[in-house]
PDB file of N, CA and C in Angstrom:
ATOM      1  N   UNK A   1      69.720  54.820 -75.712  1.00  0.00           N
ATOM      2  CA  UNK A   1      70.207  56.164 -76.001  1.00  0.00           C
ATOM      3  C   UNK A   1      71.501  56.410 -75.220  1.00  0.00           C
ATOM      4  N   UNK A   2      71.852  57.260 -75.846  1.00  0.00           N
ATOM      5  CA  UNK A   2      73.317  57.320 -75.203  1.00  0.00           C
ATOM      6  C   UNK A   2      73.304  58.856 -74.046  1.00  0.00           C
ATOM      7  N   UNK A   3      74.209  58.766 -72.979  1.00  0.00           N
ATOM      8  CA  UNK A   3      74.493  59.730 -72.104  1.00  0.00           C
ATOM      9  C   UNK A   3      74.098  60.838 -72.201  1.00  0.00           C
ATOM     10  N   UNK A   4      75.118  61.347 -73.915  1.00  0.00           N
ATOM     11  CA  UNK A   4      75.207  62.653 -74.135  1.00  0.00           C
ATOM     12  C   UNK A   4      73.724  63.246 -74.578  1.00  0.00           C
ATOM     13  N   UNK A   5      72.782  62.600 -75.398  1.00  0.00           N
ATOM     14  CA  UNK A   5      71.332  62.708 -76.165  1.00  0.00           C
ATOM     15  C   UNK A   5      69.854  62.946 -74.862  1.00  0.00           C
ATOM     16  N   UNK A   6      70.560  62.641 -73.868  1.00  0.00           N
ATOM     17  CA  UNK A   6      70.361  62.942 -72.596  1.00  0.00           C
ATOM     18  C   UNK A   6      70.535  64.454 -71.820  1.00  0.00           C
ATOM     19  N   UNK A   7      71.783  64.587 -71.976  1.00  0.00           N
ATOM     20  CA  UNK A   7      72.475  65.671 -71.220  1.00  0.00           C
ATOM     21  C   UNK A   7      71.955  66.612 -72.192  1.00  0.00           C
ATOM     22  N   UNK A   8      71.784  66.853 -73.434  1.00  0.00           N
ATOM     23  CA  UNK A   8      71.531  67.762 -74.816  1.00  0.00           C
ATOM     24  C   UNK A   8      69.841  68.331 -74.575  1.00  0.00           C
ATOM     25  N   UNK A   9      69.100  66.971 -74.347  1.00  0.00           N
ATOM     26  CA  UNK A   9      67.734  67.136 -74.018  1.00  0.00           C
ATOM     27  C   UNK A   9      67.358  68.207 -72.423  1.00  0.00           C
ATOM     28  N   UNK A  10      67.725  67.631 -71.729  1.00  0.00           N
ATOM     29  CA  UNK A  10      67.813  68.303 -70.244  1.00  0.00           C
ATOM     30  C   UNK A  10      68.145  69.958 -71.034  1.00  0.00           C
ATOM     31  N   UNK A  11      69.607  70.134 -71.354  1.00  0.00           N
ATOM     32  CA  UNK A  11      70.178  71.461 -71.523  1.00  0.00           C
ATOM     33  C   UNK A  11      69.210  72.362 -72.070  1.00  0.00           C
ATOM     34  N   UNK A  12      68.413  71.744 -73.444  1.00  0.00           N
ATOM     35  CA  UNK A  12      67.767  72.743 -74.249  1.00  0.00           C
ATOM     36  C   UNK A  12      66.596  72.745 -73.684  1.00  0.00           C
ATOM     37  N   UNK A  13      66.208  71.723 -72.803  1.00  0.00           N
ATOM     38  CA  UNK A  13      64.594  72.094 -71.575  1.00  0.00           C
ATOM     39  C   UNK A  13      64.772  73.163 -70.624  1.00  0.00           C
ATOM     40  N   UNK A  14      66.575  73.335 -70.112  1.00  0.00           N
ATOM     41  CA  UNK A  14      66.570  74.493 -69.830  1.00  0.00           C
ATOM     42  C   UNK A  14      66.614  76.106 -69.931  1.00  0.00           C
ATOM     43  N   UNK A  15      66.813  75.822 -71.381  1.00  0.00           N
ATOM     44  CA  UNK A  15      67.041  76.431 -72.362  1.00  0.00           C
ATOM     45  C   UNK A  15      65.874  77.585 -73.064  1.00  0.00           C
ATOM     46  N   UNK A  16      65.094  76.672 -73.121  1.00  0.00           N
ATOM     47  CA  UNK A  16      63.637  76.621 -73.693  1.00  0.00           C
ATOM     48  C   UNK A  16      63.240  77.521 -72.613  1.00  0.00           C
ATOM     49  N   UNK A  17      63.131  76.905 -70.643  1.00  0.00           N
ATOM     50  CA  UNK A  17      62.321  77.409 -70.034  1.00  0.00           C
ATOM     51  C   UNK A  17      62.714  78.780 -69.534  1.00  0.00           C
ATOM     52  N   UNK A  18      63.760  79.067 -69.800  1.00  0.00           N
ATOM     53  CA  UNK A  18      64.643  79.849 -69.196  1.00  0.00           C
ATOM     54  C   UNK A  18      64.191  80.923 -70.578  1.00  0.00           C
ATOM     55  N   UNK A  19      63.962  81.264 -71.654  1.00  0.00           N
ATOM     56  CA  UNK A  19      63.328  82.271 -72.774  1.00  0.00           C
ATOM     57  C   UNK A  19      62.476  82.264 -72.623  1.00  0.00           C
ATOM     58  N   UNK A  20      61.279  81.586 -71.955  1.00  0.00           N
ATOM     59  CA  UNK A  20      59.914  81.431 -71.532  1.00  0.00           C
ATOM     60  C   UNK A  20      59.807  82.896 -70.215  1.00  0.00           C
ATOM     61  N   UNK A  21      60.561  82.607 -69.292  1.00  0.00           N
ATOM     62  CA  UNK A  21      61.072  83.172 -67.750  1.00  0.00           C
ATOM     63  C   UNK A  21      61.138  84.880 -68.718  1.00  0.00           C
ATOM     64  N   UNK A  22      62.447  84.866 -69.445  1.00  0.00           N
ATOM     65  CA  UNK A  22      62.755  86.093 -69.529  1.00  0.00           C
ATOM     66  C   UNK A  22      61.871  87.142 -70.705  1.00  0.00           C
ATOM     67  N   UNK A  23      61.391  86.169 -71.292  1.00  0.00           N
ATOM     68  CA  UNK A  23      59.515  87.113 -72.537  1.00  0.00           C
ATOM     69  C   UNK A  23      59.098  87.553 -71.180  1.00  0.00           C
ATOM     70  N   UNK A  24      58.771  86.983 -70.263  1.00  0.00           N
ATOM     71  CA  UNK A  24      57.807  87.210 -68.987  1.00  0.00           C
ATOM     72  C   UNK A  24      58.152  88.337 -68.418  1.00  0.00           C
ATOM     73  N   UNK A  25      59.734  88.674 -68.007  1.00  0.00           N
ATOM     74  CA  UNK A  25      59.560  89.314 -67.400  1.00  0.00           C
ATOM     75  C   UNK A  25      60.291  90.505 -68.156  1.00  0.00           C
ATOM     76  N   UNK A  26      60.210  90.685 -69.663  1.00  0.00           N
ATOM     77  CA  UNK A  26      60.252  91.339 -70.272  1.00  0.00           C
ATOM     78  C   UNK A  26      58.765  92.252 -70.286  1.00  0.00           C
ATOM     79  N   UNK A  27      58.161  91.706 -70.659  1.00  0.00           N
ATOM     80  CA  UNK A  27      56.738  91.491 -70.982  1.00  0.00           C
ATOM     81  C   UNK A  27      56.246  92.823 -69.426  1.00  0.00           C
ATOM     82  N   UNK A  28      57.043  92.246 -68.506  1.00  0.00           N
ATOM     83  CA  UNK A  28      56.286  92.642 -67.333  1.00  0.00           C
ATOM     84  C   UNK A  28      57.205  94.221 -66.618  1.00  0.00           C
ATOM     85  N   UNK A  29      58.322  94.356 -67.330  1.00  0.00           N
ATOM     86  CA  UNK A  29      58.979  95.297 -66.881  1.00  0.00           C
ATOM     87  C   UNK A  29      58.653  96.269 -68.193  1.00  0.00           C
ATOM     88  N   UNK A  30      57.874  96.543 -69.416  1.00  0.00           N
ATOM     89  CA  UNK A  30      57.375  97.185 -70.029  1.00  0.00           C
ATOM     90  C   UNK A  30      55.867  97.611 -70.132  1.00  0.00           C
ATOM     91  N   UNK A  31      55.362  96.610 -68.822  1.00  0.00           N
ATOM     92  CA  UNK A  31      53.523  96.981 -68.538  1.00  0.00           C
ATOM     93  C   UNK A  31      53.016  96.293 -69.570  1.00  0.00           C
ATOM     94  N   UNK A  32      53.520  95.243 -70.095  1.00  0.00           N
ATOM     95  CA  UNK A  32      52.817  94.870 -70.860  1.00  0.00           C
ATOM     96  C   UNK A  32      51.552  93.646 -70.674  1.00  0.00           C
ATOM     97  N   UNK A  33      52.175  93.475 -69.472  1.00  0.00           N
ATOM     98  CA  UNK A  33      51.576  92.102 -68.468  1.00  0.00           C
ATOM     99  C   UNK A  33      50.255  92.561 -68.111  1.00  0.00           C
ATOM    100  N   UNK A  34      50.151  94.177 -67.657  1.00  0.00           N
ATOM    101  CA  UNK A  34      49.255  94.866 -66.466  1.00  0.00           C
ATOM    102  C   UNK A  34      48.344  96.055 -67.235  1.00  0.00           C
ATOM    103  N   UNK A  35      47.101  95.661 -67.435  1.00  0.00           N
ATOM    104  CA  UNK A  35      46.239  96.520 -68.211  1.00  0.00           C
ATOM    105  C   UNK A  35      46.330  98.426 -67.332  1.00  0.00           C
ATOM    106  N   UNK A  36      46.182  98.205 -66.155  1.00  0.00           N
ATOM    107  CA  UNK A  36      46.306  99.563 -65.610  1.00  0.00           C
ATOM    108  C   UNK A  36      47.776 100.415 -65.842  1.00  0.00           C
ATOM    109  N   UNK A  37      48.728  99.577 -66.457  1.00  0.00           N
ATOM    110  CA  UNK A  37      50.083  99.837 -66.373  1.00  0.00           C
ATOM    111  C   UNK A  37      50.060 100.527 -68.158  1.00  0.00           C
ATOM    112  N   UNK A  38      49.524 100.097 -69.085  1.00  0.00           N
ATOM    113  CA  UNK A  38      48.719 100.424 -70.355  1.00  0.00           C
ATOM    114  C   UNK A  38      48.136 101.904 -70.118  1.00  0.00           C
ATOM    115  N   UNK A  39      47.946 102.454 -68.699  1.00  0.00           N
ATOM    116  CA  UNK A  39      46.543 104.032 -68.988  1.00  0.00           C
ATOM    117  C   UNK A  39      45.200 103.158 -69.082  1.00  0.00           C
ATOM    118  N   UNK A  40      44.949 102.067 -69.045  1.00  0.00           N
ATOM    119  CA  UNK A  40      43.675 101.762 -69.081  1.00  0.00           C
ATOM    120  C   UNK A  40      43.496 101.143 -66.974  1.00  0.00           C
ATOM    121  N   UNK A  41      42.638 101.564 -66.623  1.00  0.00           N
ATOM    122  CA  UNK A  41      42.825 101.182 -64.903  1.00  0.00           C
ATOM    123  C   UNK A  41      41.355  99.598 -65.238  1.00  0.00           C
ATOM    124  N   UNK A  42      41.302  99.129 -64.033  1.00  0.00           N
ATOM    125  CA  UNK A  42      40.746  98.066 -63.588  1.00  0.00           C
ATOM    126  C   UNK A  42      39.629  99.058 -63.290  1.00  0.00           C
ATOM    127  N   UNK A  43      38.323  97.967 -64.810  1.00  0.00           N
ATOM    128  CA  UNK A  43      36.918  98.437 -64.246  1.00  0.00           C
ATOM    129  C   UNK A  43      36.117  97.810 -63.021  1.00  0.00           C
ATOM    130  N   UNK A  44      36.766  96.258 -62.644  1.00  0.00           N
ATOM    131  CA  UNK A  44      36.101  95.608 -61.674  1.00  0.00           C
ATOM    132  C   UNK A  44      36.755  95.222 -61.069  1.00  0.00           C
ATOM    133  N   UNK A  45      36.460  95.092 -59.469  1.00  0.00           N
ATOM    134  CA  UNK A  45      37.633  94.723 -58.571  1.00  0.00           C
ATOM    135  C   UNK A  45      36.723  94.169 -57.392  1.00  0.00           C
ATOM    136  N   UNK A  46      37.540  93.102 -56.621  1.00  0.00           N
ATOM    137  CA  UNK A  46      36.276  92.993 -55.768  1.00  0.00           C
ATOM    138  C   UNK A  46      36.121  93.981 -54.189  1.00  0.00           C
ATOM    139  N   UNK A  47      35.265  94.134 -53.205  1.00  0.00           N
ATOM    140  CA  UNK A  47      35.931  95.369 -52.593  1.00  0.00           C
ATOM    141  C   UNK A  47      36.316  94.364 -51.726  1.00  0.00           C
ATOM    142  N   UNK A  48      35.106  93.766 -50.958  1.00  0.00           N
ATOM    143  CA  UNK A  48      35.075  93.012 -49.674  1.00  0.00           C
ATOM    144  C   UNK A  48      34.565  91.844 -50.389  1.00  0.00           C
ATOM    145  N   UNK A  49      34.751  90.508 -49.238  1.00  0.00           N
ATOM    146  CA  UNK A  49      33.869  89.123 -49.329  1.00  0.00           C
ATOM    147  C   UNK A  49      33.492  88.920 -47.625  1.00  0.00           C
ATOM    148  N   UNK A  50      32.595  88.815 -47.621  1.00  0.00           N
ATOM    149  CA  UNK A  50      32.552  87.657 -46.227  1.00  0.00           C
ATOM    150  C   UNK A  50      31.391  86.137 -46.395  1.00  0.00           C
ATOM    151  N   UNK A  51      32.047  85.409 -45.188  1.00  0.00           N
ATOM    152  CA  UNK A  51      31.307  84.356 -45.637  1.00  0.00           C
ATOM    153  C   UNK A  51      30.295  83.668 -44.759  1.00  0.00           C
ATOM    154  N   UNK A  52      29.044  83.550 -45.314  1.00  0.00           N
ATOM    155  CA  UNK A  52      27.565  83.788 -44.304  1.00  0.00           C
ATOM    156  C   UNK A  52      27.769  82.644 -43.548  1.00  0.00           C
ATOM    157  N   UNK A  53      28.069  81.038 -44.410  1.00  0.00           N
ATOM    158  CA  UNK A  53      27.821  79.700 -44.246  1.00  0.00           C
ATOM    159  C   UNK A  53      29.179  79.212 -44.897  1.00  0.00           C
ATOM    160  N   UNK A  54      28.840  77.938 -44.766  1.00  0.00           N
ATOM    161  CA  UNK A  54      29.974  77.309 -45.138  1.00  0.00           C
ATOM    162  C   UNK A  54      29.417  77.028 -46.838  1.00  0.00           C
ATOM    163  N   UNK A  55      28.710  77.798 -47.195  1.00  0.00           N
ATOM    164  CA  UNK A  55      27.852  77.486 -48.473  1.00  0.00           C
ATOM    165  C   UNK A  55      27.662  78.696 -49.210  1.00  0.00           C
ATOM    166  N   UNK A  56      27.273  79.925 -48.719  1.00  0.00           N
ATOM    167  CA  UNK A  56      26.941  81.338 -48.943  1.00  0.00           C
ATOM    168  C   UNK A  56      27.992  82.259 -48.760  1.00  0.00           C
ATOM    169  N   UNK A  57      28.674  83.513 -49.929  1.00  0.00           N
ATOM    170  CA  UNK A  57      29.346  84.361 -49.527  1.00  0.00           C
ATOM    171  C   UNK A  57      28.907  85.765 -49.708  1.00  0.00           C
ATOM    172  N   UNK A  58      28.745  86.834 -48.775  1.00  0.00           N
ATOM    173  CA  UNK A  58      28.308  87.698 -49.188  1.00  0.00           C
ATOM    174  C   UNK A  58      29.313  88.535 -50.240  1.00  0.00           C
ATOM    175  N   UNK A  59      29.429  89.278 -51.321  1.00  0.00           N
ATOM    176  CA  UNK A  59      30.557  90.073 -52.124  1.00  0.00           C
ATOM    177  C   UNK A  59      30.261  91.530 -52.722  1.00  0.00           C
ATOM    178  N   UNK A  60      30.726  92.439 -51.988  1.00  0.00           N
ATOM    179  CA  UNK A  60      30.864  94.206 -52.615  1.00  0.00           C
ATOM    180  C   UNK A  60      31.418  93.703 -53.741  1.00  0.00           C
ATOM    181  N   UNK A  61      31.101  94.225 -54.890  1.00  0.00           N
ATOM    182  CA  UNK A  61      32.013  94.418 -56.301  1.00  0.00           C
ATOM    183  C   UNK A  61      31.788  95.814 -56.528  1.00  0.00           C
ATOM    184  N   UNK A  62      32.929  96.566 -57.149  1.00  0.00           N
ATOM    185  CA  UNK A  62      33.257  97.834 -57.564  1.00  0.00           C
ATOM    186  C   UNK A  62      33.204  97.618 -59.134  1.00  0.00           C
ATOM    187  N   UNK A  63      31.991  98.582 -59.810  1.00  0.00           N
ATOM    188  CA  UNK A  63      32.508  98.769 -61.004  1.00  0.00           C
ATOM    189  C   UNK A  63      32.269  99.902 -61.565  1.00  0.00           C
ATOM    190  N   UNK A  64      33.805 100.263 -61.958  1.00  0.00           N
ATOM    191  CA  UNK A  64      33.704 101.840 -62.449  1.00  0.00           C
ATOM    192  C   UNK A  64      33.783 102.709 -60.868  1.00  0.00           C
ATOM    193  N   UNK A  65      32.393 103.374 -60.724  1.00  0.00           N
ATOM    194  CA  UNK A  65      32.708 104.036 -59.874  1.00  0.00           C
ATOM    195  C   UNK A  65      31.292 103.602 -58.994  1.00  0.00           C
ATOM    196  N   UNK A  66      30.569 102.639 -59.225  1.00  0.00           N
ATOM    197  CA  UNK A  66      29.178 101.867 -58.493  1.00  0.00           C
ATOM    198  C   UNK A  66      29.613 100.767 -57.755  1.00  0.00           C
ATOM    199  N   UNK A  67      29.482 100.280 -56.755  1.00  0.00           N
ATOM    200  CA  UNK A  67      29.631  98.431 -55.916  1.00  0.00           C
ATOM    201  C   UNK A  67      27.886  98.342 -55.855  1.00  0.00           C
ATOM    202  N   UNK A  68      28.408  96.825 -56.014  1.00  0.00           N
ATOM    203  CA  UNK A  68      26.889  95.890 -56.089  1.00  0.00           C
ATOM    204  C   UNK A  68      27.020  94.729 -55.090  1.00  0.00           C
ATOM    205  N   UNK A  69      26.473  94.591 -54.330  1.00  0.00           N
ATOM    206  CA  UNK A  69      26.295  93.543 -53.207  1.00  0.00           C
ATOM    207  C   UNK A  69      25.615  92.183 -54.272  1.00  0.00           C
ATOM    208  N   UNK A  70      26.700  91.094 -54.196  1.00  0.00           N
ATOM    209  CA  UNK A  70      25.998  89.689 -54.873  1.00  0.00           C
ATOM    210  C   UNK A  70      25.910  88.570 -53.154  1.00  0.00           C
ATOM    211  N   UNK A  71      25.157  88.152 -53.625  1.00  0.00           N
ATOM    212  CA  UNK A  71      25.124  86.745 -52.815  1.00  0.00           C
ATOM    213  C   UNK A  71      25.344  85.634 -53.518  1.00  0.00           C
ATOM    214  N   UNK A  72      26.420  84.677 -53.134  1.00  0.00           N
ATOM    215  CA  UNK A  72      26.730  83.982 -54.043  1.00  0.00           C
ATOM    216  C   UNK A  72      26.904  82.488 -52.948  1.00  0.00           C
ATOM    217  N   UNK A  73      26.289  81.500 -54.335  1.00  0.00           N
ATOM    218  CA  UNK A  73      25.951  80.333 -53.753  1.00  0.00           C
ATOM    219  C   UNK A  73      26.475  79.277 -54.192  1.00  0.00           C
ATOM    220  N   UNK A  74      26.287  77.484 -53.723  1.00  0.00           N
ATOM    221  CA  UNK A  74      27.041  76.659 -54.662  1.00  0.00           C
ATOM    222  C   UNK A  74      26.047  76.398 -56.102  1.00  0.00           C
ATOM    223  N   UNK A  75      24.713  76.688 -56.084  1.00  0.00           N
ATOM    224  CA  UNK A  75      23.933  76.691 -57.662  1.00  0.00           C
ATOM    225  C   UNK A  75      23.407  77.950 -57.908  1.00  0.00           C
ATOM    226  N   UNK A  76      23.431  78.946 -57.016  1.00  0.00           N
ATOM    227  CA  UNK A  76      23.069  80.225 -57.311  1.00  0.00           C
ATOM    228  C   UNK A  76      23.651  81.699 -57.115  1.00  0.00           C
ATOM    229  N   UNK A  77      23.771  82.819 -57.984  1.00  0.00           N
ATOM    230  CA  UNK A  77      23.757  84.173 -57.095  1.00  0.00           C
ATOM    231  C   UNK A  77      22.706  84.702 -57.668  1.00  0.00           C
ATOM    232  N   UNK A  78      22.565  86.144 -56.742  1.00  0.00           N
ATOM    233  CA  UNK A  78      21.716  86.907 -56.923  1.00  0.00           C
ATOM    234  C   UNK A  78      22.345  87.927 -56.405  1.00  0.00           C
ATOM    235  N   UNK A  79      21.753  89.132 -56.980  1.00  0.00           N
ATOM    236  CA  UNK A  79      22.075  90.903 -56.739  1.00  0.00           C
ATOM    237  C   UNK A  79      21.022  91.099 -55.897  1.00  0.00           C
ATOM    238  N   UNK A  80      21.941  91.610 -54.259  1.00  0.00           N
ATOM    239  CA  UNK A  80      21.235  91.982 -53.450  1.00  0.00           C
ATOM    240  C   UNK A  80      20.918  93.522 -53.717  1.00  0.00           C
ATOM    241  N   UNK A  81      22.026  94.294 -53.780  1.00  0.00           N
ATOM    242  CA  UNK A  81      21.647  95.364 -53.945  1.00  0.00           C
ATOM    243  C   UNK A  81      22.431  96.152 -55.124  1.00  0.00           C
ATOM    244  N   UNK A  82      22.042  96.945 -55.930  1.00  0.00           N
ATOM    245  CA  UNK A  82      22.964  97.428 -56.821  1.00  0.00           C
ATOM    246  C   UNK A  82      22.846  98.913 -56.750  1.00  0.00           C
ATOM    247  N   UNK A  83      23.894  99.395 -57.838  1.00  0.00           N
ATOM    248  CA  UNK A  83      24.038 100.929 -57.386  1.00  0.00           C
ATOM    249  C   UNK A  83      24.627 101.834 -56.108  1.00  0.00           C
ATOM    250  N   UNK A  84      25.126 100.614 -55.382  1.00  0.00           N
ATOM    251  CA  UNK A  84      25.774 101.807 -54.155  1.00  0.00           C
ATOM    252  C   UNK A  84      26.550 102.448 -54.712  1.00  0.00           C
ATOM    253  N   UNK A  85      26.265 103.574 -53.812  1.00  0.00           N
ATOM    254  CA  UNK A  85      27.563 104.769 -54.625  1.00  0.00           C
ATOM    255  C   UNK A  85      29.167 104.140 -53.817  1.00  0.00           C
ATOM    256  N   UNK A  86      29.983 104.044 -54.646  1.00  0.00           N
ATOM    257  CA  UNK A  86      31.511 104.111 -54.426  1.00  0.00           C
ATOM    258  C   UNK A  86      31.899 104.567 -52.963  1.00  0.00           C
ATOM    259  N   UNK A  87      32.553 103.814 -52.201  1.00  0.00           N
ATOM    260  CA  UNK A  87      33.443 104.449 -51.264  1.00  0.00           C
ATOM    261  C   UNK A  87      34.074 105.513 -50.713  1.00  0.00           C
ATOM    262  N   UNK A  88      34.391 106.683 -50.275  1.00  0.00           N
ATOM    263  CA  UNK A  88      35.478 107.165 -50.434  1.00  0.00           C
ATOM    264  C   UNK A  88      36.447 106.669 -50.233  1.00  0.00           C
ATOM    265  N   UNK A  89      37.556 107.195 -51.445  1.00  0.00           N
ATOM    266  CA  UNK A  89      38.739 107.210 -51.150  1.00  0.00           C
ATOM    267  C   UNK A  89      39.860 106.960 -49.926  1.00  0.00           C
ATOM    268  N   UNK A  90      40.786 106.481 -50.276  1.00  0.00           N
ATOM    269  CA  UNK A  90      41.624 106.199 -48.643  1.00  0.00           C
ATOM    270  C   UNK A  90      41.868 107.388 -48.399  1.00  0.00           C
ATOM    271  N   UNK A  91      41.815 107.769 -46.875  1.00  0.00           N
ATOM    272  CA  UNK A  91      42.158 109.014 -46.638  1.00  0.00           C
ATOM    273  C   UNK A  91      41.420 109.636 -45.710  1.00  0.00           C
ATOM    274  N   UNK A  92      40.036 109.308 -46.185  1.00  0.00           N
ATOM    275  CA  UNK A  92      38.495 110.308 -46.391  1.00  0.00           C
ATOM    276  C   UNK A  92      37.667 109.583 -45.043  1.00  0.00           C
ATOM    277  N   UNK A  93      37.140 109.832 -44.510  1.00  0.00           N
ATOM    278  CA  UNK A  93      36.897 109.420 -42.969  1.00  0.00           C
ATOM    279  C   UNK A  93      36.178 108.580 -42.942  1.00  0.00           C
ATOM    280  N   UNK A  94      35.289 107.581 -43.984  1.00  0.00           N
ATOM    281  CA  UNK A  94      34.839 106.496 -44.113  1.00  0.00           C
ATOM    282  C   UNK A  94      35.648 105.360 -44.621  1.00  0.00           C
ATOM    283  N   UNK A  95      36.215 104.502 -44.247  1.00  0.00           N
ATOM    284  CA  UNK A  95      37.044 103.348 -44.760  1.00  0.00           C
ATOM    285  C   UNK A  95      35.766 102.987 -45.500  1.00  0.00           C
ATOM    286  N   UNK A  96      36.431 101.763 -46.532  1.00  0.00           N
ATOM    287  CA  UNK A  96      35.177 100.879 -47.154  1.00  0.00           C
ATOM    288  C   UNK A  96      34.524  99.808 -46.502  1.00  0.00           C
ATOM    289  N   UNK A  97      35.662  99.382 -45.380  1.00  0.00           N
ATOM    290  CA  UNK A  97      35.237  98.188 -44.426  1.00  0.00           C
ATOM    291  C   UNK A  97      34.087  98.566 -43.894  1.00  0.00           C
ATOM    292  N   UNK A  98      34.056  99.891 -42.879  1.00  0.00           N
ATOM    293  CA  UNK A  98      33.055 100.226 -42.595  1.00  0.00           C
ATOM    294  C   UNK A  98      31.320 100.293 -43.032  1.00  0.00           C
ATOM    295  N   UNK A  99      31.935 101.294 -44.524  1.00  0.00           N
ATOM    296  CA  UNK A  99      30.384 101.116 -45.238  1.00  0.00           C
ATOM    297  C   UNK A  99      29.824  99.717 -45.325  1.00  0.00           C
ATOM    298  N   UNK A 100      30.869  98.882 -45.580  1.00  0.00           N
ATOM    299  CA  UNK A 100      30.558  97.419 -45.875  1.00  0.00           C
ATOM    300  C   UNK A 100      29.535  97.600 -44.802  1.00  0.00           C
ATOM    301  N   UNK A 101      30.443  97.521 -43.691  1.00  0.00           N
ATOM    302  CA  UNK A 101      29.349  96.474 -42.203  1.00  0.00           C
ATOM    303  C   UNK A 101      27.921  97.218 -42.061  1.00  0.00           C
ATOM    304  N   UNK A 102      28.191  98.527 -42.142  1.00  0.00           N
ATOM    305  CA  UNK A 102      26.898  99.313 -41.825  1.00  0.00           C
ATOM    306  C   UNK A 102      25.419  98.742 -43.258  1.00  0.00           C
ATOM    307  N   UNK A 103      26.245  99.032 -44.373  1.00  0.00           N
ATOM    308  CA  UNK A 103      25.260  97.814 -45.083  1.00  0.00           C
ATOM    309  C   UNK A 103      24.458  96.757 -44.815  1.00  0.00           C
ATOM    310  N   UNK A 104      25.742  96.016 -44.399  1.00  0.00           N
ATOM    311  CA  UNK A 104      25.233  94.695 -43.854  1.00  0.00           C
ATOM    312  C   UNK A 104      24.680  94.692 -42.747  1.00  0.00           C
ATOM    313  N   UNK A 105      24.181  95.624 -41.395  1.00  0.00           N
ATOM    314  CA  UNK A 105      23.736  95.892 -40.621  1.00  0.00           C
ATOM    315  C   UNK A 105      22.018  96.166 -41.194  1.00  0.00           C
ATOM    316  N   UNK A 106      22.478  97.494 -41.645  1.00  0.00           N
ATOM    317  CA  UNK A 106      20.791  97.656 -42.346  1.00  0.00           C
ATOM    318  C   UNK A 106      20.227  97.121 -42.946  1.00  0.00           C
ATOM    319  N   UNK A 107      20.939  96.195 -43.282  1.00  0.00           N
ATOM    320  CA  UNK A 107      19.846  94.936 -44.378  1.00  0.00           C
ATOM    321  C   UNK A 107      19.679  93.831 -43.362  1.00  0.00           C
ATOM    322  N   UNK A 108      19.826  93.328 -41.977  1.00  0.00           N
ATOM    323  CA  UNK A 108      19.978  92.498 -41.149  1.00  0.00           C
ATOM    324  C   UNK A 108      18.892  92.841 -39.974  1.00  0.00           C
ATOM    325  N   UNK A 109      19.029  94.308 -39.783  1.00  0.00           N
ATOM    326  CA  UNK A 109      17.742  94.766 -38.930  1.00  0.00           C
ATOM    327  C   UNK A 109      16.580  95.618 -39.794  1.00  0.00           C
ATOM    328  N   UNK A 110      16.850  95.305 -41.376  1.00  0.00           N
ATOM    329  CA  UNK A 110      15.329  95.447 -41.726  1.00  0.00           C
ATOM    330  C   UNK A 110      15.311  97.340 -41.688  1.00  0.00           C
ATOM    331  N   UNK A 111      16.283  98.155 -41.884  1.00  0.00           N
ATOM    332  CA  UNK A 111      16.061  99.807 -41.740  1.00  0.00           C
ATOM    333  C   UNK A 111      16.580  99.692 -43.058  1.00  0.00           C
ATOM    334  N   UNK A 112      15.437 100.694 -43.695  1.00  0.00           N
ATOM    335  CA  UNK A 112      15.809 101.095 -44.857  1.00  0.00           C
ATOM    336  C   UNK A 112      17.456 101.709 -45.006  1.00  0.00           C
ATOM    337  N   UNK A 113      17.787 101.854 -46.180  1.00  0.00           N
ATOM    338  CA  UNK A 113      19.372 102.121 -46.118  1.00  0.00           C
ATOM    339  C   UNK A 113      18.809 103.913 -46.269  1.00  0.00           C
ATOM    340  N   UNK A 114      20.079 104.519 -46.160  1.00  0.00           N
ATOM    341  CA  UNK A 114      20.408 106.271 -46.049  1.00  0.00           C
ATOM    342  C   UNK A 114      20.729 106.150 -47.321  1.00  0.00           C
TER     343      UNK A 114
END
């Protein structure tokens, strides 16, 4: 092959990737990328993770306006607890970190939760 059939190939790979780049960030400067950016918000999010073992992670998930404590494993999870009520808000004198630990406290010394 010759030089130029070379130089032609390269050009239009840049060519190509470079209309790829700018759909994207077309795409992304009209919300089109971002469902919450749509009026529709994120039903699931995760809140917290921590990790028990080098095998086990404990995980808050938020959905809607409920978090569910999973335990999650390398062949298993399970729902520790479901239905906690939602967090407050940032702002509001309970962080979520907090509720987290106090959770994880009362399920560790065995006291029923509040």
């Amino acid at each position: 092959m010759e030089p130029q059939s070379y130089i032609t190939a390269v050009l239009v790979l840049i060519l190509v990737v470079g209309l790829i780049l700018g759909l994207a960030a077309l795409l992304k400067r009209f919300g089109l990328a971002d469902a919450r950016a749509l009026g529709r918000r994120a039903r699931l999010a995760t809140v917290e993770s921590k990790s028990l073992d080098g095998r086990h992670r404990l995980i808050l998930v938020r959905r809607d306006d409920v978090e569910h404590l999973l335990l999650v494993g390398p062949n298993t999870s399970q729902v520790i607890e479901r239905g906690i009520p939602a967090a407050p808000a940032a702002g509001d004198e309970t962080p979520a970190g907090s509720a987290f630990a106090r959770l994880l406290m009362n399920k560790r010394d065995g006291e029923p939760q509040s």
